[in-house]
Protein backbone atom coordinates (compact mmCIF):
# COMPACT_ATOMS: atom_id res chain seq x y z
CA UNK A 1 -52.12 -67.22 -12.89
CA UNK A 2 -48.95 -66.49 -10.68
CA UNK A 3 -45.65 -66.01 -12.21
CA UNK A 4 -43.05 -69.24 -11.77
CA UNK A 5 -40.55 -69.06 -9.34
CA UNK A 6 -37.87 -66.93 -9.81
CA UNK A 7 -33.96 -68.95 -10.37
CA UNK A 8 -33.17 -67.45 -7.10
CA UNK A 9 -35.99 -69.23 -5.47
CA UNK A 10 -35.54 -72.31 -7.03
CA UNK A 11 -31.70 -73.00 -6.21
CA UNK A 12 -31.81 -73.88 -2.33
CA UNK A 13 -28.86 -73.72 -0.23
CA UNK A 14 -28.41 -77.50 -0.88
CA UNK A 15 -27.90 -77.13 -4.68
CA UNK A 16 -25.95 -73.70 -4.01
CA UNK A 17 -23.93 -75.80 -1.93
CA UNK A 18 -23.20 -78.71 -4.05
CA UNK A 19 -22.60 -75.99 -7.23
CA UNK A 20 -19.65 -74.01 -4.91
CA UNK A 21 -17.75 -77.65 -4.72
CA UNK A 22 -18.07 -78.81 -7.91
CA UNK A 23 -16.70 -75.71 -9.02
CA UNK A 24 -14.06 -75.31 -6.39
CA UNK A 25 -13.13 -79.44 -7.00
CA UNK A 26 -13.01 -78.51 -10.52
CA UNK A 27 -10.75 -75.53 -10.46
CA UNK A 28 -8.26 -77.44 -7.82
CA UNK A 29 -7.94 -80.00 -10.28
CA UNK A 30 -7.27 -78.36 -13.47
CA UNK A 31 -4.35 -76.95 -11.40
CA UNK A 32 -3.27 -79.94 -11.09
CA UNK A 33 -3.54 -79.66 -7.03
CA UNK A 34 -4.49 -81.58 -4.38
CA UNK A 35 -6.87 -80.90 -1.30
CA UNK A 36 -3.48 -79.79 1.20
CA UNK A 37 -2.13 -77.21 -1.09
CA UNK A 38 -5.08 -75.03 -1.13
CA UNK A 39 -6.35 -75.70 2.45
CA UNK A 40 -2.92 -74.93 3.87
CA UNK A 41 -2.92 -72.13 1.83
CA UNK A 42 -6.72 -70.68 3.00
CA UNK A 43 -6.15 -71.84 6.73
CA UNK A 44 -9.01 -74.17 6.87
CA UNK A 45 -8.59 -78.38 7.04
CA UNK A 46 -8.41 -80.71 4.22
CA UNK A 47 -11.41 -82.34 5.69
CA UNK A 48 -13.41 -79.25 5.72
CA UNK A 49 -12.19 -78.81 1.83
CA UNK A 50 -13.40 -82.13 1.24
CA UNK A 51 -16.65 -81.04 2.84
CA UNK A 52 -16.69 -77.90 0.95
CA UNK A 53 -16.57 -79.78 -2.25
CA UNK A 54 -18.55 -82.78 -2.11
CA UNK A 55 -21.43 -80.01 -0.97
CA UNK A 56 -21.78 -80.72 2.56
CA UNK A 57 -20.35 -77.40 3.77
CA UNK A 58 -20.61 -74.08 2.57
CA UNK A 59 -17.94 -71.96 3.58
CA UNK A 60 -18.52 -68.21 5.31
CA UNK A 61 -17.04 -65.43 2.60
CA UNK A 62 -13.95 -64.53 4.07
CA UNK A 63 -13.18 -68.41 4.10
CA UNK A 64 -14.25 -68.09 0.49
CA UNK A 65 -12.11 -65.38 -0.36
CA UNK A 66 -9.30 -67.36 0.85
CA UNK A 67 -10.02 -70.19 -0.98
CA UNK A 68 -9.74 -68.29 -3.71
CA UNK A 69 -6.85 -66.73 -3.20
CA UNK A 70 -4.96 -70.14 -2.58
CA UNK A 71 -6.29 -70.73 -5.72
CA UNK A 72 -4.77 -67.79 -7.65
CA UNK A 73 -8.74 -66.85 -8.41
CA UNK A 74 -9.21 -63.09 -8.50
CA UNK A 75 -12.67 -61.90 -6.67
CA UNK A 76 -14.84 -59.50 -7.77
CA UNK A 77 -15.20 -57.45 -5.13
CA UNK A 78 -11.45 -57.11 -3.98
CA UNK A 79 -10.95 -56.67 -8.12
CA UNK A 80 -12.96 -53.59 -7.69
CA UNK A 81 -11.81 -52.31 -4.96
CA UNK A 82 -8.36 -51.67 -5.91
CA UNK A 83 -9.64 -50.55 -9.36
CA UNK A 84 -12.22 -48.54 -8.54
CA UNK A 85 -14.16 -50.36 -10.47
CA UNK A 86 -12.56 -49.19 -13.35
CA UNK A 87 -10.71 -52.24 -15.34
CA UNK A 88 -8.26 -49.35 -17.12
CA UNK A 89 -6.78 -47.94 -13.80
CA UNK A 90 -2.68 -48.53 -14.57
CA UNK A 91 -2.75 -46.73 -17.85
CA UNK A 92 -0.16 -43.79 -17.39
CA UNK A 93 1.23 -41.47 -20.36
């Protein structure tokens, strides 16, 4: 009998897609924002937002990345980056 499909192969790009904007909609608007503040801020349209979060875009991952930074959402990887990956890398004595 052959294993079931992993999560991976069962989210499509559609339901990736829709996921991304509900959670970007959802962030926006617990910060009480609307679409212009944080499209102004990442460069990109308010149309293409509104895209974004109703699903029917997905966004490249530098547009992503500034997305979240109009957001004030810190990213993994840039996290890392300038930590080394370490999460204790200010502590001086």
């Amino acid at each position: 009998m052959a294993n079931p499909p992993s999560l991976d192969a069962r989210l499509d790009a559609e339901s990736l897609r829709f996921i991304l904007g509900l959670k970007l909609r959802k962030l926006r608007q617990e910060k009480g924002l609307s679409l212009s503040s944080p499209a102004k801020g990442a460069g990109i349209s308010v149309s293409y937002l509104s895209e974004i979060e109703a699903g029917r875009k997905h966004p490249k991952p530098e547009k992503l990345a500034r997305l979240a930074q109009a957001l004030a959402v810190p990213t993994t990887s840039s996290s890392r980056s300038r930590s080394g990956g370490s999460s204790t890398r200010s502590r001086r004595s």
